[in-house]
Protein backbone atom coordinates (compact mmCIF):
# COMPACT_ATOMS: atom_id res chain seq x y z
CA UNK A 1 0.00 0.00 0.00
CA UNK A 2 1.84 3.13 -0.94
CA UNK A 3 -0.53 5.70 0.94
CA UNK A 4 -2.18 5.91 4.36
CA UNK A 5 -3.79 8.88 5.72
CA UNK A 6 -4.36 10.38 7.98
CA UNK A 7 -1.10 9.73 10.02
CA UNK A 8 -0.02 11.02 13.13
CA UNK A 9 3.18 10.95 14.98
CA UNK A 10 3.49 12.22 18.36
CA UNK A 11 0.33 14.31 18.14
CA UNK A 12 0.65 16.20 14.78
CA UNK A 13 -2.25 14.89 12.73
CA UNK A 14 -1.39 15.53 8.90
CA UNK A 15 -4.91 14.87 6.73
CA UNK A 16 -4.73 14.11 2.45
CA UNK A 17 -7.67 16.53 1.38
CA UNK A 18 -7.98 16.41 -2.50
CA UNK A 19 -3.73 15.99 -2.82
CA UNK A 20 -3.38 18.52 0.51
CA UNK A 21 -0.90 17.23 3.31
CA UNK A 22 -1.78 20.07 5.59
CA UNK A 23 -1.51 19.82 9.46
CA UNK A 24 -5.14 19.69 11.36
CA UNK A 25 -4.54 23.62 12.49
CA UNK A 26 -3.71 24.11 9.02
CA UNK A 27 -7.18 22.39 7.76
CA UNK A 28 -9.25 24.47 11.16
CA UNK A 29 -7.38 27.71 9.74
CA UNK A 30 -9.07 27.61 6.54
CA UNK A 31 -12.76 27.36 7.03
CA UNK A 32 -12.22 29.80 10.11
CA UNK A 33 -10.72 31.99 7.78
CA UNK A 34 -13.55 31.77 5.03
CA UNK A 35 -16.81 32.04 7.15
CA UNK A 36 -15.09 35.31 8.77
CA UNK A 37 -15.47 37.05 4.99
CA UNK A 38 -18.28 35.41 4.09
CA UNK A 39 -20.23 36.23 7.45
CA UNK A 40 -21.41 39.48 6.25
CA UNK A 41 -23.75 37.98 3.71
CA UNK A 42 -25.23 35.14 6.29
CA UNK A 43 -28.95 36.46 7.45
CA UNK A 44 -28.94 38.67 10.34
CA UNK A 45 -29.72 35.93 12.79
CA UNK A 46 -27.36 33.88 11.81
CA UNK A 47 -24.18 36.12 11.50
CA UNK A 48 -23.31 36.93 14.55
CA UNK A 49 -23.17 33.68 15.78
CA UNK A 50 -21.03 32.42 12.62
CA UNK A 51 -18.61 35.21 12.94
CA UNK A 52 -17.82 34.53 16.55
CA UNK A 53 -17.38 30.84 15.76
CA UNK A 54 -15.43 31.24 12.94
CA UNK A 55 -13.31 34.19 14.90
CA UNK A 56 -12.83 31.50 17.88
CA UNK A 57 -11.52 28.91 15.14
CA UNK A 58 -9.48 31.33 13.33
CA UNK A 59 -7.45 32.52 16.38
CA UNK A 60 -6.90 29.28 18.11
CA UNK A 61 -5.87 27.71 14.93
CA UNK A 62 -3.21 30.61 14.02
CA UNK A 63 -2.03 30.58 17.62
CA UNK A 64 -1.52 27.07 17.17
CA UNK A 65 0.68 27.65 14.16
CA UNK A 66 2.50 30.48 15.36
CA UNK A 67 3.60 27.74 17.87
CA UNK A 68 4.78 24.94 15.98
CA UNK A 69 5.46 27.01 12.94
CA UNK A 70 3.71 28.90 10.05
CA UNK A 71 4.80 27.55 6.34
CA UNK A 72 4.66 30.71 4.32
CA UNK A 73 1.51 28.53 2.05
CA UNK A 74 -0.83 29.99 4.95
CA UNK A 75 0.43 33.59 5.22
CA UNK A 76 -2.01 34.72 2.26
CA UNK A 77 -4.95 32.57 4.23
CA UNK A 78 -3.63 34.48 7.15
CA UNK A 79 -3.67 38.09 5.08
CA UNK A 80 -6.99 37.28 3.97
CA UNK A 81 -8.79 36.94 7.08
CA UNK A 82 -6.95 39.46 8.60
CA UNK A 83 -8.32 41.98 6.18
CA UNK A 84 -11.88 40.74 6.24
CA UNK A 85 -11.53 40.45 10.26
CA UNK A 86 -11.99 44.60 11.20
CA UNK A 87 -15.55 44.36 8.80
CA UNK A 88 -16.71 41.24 10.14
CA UNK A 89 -16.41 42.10 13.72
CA UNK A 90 -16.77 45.77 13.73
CA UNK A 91 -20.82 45.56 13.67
CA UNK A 92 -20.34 43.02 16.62
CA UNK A 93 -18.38 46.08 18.47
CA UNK A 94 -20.56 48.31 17.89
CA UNK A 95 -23.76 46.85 19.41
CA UNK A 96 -22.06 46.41 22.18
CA UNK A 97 -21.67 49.87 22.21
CA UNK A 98 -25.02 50.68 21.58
CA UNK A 99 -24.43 52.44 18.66
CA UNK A 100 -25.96 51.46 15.21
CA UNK A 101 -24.09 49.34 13.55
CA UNK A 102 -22.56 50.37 9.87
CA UNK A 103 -22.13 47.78 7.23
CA UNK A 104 -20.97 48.69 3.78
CA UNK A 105 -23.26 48.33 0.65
CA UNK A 106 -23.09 45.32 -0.92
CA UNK A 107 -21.97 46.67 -4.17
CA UNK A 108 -18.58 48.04 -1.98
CA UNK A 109 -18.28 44.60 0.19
CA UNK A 110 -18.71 42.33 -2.89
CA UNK A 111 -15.47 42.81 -4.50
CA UNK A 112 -13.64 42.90 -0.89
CA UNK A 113 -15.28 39.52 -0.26
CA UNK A 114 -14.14 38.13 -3.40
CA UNK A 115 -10.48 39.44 -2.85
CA UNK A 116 -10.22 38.20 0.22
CA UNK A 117 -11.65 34.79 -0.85
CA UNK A 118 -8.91 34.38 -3.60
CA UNK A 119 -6.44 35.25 -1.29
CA UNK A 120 -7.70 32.12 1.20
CA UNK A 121 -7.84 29.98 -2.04
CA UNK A 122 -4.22 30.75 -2.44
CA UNK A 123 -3.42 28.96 0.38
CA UNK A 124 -4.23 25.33 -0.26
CA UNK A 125 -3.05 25.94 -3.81
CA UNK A 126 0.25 26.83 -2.56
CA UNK A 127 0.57 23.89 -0.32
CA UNK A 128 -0.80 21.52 -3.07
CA UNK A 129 1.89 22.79 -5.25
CA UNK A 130 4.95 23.17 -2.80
CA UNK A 131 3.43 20.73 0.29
CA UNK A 132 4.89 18.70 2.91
CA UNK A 133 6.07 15.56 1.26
CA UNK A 134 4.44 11.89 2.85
CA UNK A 135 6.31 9.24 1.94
CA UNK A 136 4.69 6.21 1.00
CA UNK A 137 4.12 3.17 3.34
CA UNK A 138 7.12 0.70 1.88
CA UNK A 139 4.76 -2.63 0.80
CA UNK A 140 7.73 -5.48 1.74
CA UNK A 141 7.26 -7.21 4.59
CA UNK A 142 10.01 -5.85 6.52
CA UNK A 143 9.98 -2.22 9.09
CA UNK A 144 12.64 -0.26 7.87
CA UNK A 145 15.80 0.93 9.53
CA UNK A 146 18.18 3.70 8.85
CA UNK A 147 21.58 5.15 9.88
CA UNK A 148 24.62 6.97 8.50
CA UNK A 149 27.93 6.36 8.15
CA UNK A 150 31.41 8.27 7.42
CA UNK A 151 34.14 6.82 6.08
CA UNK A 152 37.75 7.92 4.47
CA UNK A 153 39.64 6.23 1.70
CA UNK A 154 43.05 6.75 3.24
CA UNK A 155 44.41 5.63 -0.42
CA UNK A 156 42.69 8.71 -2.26
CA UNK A 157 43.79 12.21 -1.48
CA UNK A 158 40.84 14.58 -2.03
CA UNK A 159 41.16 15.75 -5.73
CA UNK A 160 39.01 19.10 -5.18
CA UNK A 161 41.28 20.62 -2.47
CA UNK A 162 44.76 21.45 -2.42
CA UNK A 163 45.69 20.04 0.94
CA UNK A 164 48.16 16.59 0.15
CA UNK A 165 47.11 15.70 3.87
CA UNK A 166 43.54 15.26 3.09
CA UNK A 167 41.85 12.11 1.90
CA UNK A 168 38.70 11.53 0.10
CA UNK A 169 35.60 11.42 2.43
CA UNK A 170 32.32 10.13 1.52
CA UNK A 171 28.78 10.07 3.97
CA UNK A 172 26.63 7.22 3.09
CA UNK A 173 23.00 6.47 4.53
CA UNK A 174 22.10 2.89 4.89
CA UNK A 175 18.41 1.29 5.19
CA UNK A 176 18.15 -1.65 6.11
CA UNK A 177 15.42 -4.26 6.89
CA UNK A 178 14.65 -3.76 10.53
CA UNK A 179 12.54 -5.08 13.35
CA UNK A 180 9.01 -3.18 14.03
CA UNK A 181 9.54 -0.58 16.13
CA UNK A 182 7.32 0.49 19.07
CA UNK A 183 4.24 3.09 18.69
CA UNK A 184 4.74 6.05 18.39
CA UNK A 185 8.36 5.53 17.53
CA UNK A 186 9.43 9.10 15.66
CA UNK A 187 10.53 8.37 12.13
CA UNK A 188 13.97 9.59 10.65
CA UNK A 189 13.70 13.17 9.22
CA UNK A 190 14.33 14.05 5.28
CA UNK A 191 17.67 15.11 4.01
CA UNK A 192 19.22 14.71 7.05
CA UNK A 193 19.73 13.28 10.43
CA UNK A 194 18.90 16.86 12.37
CA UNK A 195 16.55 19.15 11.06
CA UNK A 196 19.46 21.37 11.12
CA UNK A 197 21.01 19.38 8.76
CA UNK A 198 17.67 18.72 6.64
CA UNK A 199 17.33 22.35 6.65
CA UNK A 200 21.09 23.19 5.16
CA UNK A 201 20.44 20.67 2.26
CA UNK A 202 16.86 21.83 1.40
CA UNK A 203 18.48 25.66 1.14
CA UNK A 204 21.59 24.54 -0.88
CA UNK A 205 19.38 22.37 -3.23
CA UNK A 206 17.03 25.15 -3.47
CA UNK A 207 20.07 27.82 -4.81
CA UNK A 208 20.96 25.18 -6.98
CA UNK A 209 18.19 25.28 -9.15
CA UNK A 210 17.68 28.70 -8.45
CA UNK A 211 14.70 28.83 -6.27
CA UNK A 212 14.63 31.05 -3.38
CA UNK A 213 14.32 28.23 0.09
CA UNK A 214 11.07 29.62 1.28
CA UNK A 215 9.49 27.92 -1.82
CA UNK A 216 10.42 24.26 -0.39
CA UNK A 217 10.15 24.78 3.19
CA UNK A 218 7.98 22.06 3.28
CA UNK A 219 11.11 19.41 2.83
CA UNK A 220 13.51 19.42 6.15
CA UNK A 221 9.43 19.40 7.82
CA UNK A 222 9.33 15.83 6.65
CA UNK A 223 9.40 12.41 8.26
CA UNK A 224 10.18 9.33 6.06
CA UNK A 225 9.16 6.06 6.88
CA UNK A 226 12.53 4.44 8.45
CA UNK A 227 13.24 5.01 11.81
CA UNK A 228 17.37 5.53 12.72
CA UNK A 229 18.70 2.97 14.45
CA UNK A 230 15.89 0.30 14.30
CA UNK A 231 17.20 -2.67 15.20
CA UNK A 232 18.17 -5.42 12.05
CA UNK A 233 15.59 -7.87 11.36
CA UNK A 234 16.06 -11.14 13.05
CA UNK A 235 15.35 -12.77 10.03
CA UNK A 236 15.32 -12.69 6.29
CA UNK A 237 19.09 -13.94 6.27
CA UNK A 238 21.79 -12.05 4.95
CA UNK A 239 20.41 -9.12 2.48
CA UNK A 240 21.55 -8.83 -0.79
CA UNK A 241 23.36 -5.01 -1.01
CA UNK A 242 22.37 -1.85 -3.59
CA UNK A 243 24.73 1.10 -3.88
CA UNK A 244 23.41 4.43 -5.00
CA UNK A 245 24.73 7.67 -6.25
CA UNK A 246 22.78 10.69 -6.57
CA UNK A 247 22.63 13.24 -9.39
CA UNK A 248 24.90 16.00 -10.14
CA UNK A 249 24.69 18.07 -7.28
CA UNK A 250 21.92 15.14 -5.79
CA UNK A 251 22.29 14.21 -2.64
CA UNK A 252 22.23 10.46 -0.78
CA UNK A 253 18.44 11.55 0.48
CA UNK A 254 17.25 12.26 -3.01
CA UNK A 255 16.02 8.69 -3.45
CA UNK A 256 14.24 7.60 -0.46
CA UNK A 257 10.94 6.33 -1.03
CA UNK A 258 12.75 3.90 -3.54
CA UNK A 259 15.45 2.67 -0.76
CA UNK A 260 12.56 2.17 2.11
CA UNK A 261 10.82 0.42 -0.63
CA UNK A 262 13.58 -1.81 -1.43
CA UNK A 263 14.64 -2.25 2.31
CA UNK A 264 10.94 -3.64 2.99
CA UNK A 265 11.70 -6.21 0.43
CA UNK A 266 15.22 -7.30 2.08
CA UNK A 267 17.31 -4.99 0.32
CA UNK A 268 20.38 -3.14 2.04
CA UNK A 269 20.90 0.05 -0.11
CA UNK A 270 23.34 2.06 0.47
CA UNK A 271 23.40 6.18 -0.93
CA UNK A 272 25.89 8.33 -0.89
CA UNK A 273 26.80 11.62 -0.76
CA UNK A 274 29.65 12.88 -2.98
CA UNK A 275 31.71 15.83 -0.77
CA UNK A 276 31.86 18.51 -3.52
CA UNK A 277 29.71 17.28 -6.19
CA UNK A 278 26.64 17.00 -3.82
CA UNK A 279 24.74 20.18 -3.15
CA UNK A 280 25.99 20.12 0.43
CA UNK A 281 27.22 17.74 2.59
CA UNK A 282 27.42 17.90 6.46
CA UNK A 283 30.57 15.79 7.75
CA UNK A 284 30.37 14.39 11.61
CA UNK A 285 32.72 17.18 12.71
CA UNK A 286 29.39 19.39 11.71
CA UNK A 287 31.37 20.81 8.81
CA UNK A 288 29.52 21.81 5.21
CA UNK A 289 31.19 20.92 1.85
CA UNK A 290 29.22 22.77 -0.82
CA UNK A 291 29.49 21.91 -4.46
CA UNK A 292 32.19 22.96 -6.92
CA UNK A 293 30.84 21.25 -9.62
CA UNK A 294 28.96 23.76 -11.40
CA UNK A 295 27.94 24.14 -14.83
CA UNK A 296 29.77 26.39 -17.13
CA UNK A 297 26.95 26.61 -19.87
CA UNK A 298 29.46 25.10 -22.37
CA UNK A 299 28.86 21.93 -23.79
CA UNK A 300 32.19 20.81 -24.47
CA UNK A 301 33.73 21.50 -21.57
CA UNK A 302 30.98 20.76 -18.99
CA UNK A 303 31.24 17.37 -20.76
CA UNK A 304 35.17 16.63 -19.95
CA UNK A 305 34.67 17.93 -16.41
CA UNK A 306 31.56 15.40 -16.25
CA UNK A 307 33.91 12.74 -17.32
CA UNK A 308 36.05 13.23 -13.95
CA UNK A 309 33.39 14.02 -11.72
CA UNK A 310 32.18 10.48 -13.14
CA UNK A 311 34.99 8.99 -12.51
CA UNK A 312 35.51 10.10 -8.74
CA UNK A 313 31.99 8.92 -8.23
CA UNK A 314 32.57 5.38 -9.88
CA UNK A 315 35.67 5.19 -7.69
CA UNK A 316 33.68 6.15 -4.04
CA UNK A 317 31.16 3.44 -5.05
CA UNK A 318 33.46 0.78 -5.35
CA UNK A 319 35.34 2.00 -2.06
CA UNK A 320 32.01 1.83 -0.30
CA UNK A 321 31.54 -1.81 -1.07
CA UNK A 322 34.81 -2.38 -0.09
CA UNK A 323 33.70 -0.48 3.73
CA UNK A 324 30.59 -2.63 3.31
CA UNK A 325 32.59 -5.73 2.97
CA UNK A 326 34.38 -4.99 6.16
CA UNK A 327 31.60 -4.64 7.81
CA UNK A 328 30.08 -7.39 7.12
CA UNK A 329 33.67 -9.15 8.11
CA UNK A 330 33.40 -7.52 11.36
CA UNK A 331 36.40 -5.37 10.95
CA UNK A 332 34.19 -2.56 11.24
CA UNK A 333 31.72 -2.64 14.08
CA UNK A 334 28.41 -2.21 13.27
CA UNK A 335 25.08 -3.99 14.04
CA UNK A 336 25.25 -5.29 10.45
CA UNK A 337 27.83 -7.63 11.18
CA UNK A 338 27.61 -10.76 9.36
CA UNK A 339 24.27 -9.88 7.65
CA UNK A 340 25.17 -8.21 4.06
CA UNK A 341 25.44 -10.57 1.20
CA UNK A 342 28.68 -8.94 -0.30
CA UNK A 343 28.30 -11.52 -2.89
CA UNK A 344 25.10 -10.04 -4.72
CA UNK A 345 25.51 -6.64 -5.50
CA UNK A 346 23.98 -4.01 -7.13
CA UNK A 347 24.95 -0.21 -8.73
CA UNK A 348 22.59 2.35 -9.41
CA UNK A 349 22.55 5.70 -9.62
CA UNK A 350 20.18 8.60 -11.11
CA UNK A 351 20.93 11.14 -13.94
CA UNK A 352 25.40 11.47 -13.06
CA UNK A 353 24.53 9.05 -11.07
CA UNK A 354 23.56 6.40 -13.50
CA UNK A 355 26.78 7.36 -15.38
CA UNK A 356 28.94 6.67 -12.37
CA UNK A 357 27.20 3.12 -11.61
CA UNK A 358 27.89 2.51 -15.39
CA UNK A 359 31.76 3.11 -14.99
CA UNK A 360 31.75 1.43 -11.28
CA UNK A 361 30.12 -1.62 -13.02
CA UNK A 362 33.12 -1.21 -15.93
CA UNK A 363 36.09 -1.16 -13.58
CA UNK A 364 34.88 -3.17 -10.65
CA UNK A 365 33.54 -7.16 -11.50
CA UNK A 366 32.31 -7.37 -8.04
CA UNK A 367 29.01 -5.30 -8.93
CA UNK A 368 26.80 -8.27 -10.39
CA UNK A 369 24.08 -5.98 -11.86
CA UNK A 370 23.77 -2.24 -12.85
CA UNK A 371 21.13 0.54 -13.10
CA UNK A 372 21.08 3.65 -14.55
CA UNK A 373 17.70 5.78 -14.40
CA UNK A 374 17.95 8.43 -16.90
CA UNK A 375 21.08 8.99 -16.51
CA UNK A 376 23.93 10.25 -19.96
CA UNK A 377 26.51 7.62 -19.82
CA UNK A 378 29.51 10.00 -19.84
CA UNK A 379 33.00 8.58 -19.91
CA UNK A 380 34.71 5.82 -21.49
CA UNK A 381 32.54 3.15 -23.55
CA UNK A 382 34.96 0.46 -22.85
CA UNK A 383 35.64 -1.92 -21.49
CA UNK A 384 32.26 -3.14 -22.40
CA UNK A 385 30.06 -3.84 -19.81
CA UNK A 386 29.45 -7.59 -18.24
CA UNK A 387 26.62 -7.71 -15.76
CA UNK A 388 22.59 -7.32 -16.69
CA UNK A 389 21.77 -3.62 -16.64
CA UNK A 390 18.22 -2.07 -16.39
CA UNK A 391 18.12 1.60 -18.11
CA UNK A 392 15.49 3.42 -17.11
CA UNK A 393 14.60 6.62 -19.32
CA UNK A 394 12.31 9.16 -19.96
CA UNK A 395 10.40 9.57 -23.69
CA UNK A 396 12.69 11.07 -25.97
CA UNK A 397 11.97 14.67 -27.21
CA UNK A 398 12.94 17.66 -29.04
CA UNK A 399 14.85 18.88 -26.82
CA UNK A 400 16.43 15.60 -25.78
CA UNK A 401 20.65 15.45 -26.56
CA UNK A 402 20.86 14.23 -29.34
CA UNK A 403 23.89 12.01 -28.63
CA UNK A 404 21.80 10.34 -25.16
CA UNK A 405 20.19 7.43 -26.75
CA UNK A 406 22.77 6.58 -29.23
CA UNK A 407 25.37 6.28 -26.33
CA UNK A 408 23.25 4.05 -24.09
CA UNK A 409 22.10 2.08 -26.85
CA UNK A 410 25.61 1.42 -27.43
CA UNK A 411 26.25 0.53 -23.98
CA UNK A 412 23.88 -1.74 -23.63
CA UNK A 413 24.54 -3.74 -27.01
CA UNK A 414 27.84 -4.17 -26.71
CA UNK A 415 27.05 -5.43 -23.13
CA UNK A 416 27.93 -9.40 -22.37
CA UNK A 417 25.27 -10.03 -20.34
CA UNK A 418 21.38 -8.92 -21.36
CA UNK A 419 20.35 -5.58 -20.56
CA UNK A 420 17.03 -3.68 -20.88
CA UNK A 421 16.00 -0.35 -21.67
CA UNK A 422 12.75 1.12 -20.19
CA UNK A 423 11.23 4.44 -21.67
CA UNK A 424 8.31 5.51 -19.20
CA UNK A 425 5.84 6.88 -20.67
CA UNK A 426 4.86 10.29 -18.78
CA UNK A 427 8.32 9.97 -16.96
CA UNK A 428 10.66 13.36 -16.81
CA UNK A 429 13.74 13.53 -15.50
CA UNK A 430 13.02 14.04 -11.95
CA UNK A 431 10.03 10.99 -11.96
CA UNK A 432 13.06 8.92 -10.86
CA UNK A 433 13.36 10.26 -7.86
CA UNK A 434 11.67 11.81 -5.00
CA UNK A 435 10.80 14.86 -6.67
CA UNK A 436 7.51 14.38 -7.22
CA UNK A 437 6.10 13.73 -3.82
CA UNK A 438 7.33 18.09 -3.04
CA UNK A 439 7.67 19.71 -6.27
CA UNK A 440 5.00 21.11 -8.23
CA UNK A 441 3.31 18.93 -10.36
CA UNK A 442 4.68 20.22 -13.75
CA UNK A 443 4.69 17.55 -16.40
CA UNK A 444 8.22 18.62 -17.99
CA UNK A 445 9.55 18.92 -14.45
CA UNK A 446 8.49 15.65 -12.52
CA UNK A 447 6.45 13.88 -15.08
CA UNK A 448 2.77 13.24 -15.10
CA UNK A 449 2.69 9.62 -12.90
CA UNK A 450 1.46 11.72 -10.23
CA UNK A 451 2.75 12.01 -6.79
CA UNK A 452 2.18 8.61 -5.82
CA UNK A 453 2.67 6.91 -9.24
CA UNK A 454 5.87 7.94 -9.84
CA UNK A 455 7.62 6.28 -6.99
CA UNK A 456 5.47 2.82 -7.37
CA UNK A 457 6.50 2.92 -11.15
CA UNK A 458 10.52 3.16 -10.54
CA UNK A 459 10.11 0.90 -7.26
CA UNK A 460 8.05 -1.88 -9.17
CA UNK A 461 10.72 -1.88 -12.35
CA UNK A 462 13.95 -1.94 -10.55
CA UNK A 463 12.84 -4.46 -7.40
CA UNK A 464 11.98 -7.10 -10.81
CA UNK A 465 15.40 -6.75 -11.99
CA UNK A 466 16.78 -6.90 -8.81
CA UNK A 467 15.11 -9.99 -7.77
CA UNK A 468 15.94 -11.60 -11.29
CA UNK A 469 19.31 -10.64 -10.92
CA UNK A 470 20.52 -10.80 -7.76
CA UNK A 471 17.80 -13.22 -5.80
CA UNK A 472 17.18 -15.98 -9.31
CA UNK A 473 13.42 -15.19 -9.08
CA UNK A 474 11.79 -17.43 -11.61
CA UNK A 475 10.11 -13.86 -12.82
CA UNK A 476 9.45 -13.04 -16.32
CA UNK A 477 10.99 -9.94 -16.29
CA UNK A 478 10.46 -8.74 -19.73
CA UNK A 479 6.91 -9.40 -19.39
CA UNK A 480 6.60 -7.32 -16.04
CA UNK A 481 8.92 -4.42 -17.04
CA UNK A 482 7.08 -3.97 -20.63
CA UNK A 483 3.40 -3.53 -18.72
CA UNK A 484 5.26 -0.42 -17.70
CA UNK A 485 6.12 1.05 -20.99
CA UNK A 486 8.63 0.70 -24.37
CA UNK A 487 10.81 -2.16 -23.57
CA UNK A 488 14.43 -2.59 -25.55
CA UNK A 489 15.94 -6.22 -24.63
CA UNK A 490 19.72 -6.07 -25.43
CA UNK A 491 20.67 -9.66 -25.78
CA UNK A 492 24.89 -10.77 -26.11
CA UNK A 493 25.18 -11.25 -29.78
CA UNK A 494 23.23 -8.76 -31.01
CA UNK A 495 19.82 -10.69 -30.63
CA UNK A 496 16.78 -8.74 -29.56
């Protein structure tokens, strides 16, 4: 089931209304807020006793909020009442008074009312566009567990800094099957493990793309579904692993309705950060690396520097395993000790990402299978690649580069085990990851699977390879993967 409201953790009651994830003094704000402007047009008899209910509402609802927090989505609900409070309560005053009360004609109050209203209705359609992200309920049969780790390749020196003392440091988030936790147990919070830290990744992704933080203060609010530092399942054995890597300037968080998902199903995935590619990344010492990475606006030479940000990324992912594998061995303490199944592994990544599992699964034959989802396979075409990959893309379009599907066609054909090529349709770039559930809903941006169909869609696809791949399912993947779109079979030799 990939959606379950209402929810509530620790008091804080968030309802779904048409799309809205709005806190319950969020939802009391609004019809408070409405009956105060539309009060004036209610029969005599009835209007003072709706504007005094609808006052009482309003104010304990926005004293509520001023409490816990106002997202800027309610300060236009907020300006609306406001102005329609002095003319909805005035008359009230002033027959208390005793003198008669003055209302205006209803040729002056209509277009006030009507103002006032469209400022209330921009409200909800703020927080429908920007809301509060819920993650959906992971369907495996496992609870899901989280934690994060930092560790330091002491045979790398850090290529983006001049200092020949330091060494290349990545952050990686793990979830993991886990053990049901208690009631009431409080979930891990998005982006990071404080809200501190949530809150200095939402604001660096936000100047990334160029969008002021305000718009997205809805993220670093979030809960996800794993809770840090559940304890490992008892059973289920020992879990087959998944490394991710994030897009250029993504961050290990980006993906994380698809790693609960595959955690519920036995999966350990792994994300990481990538110190100065990622947007920002918050070290244990509380330090922030920002990105250097950016984009120069020229072709050619944004694509040689993507070929060595590739490269650093293909070369943390296989150093991660290597961590992973001494953890497993016990010569790192952790309470995943003797449960990782170094043996079947997986590398994925989205968008740079994608490109960076590509090259991992080139230059390292312990990956046994490879994703990419939608991601330009920059960097060396050879050696060819050896373990079953699973593209996932978006359609292709005018304003697609050109040279995209002709290099991960390539890839894949030349490939010596079968691969598969997936074009969603209604996919954009950002449907493969957790976009949708906060952005607006803007077809070119995030895709038109909707909030909740865009997660099932890349969870469904890539848990079929993985169980083919890694587990031996007896599934027929090409049957389940084509009731999901366009599906390319690459077979050795050629054959398709």
């Amino acid at each position: 089931m990939w959606q379950r409201v209402p929810r509530a953790e620790h008091g804080r009651v968030t309802e779904n209304i048409a799309g809205l994830h709005m806190s319950l003094p969020e939802v009391l704000v609004l019809p408070g807020a409405v009956a105060l402007v539309v009060a004036r047009w209610f029969p005599p008899a009835a209007r003072r006793r709706v504007t005094i209910a609808a006052g009482a509402v309003f104010v304990l609802s926005a004293i509520v909020l001023s409490v816990v927090g106002i997202r800027w989505q309610l300060l236009p609900v907020l300006a609306g009442a406001a102005v329609a409070s002095p003319f909805a309560l005035s008359p009230l005053l002033q027959r208390r008074t005793g003198r008669p009360a003055w209302r205006a004609r209803w040729w002056l109050a209509l277009p006030g009312s009507v103002a006032c209203l469209g400022l209330i209705a921009a409200g909800p359609a703020a927080a429908w566009a920007f809301p509060v992200p819920v993650f959906p309920e992971p369907s495996g049969r496992f609870a899901v567990g989280t934690r994060v780790v930092q560790w330091s390749d002491p045979r790398r020196p850090e290529t983006f800094t001049a200092d020949p003392h330091d060494r290349r440091t990545v952050v990686v988030q793990l979830w993991y099957p886990a053990r049901k936790s208690p009631a009431g147990a409080r979930r891990a919070q998005y982006l990071g493990r404080t809200e501190h830290e949530a809150r200095t990744v939402s604001d660096a992704l936000a100047r990334q793309v160029g969008l002021p933080g305000f718009l997205v203060d809805g993220i670093p609010r979030a809960r996800t579904r794993s809770v840090f530092g559940a304890p490992v399942a008892d059973r289920g054995g020992r879990f087959p692993v998944v490394l991710f890597s994030p897009g250029s300037g993504g961050v290990r968080t980006q993906n994380t309705a698809w790693a609960e998902e595959l955690a519920s199903h036995g999966y350990l995935v792994a994300a990481l950060d990538h110190p100065y590619d990622s947007a920002a990344v918050v070290l244990a010492d509380g330090r922030t690396i920002r990105t250097r990475t950016a984009s120069t606006g020229d072709g050619d030479e944004d694509g040689k520097a993507a070929v060595g940000w590739t490269a650093v990324r293909a070369a943390d992912l296989g150093f991660v395993l290597t961590q992973l594998d001494r953890l497993d061995r016990g010569e790192i303490a952790g309470p995943l000790t003797g449960r990782l199944d170094t043996g079947r592994v997986a590398v994925t990544g989205h968008s740079m990402g994608g490109a960076a599992a590509l090259q991992a699964a080139r230059r390292d034959h312990r990956f046994d299978a490879v994703i990419d989802l939608d991601g330009y396979p920059h960097g060396p075409a050879s050696p060819s690649l050896h373990q079953p990959a699973l593209a996932l893309t978006q359609a292709v379009t005018p304003a697609t580069d050109p040279r995209y599907m002709p290099r991960l066609t390539g890839a894949l054909e030349f490939n010596t085990a079968t691969s598969y090529r997936l074009t969603i349709p209604g996919a954009a770039h950002l449907t493969f990851m957790d976009g949708p559930l906060y952005l607006p809903p803007v077809p070119s941006a995030v895709g038109s699977l909707g909030r909740t169909g865009s997660p099932r869609v890349v969870a469904a696809t890539t848990l079929a390879f993985l169980d083919a791949t890694l587990r031996h399912k007896p599934v027929d993947l090409p049957g389940v993967l084509s009731a999901y779109g366009d599906l390319s079979v690459h077979r050795p030799g050629g054959n398709r």
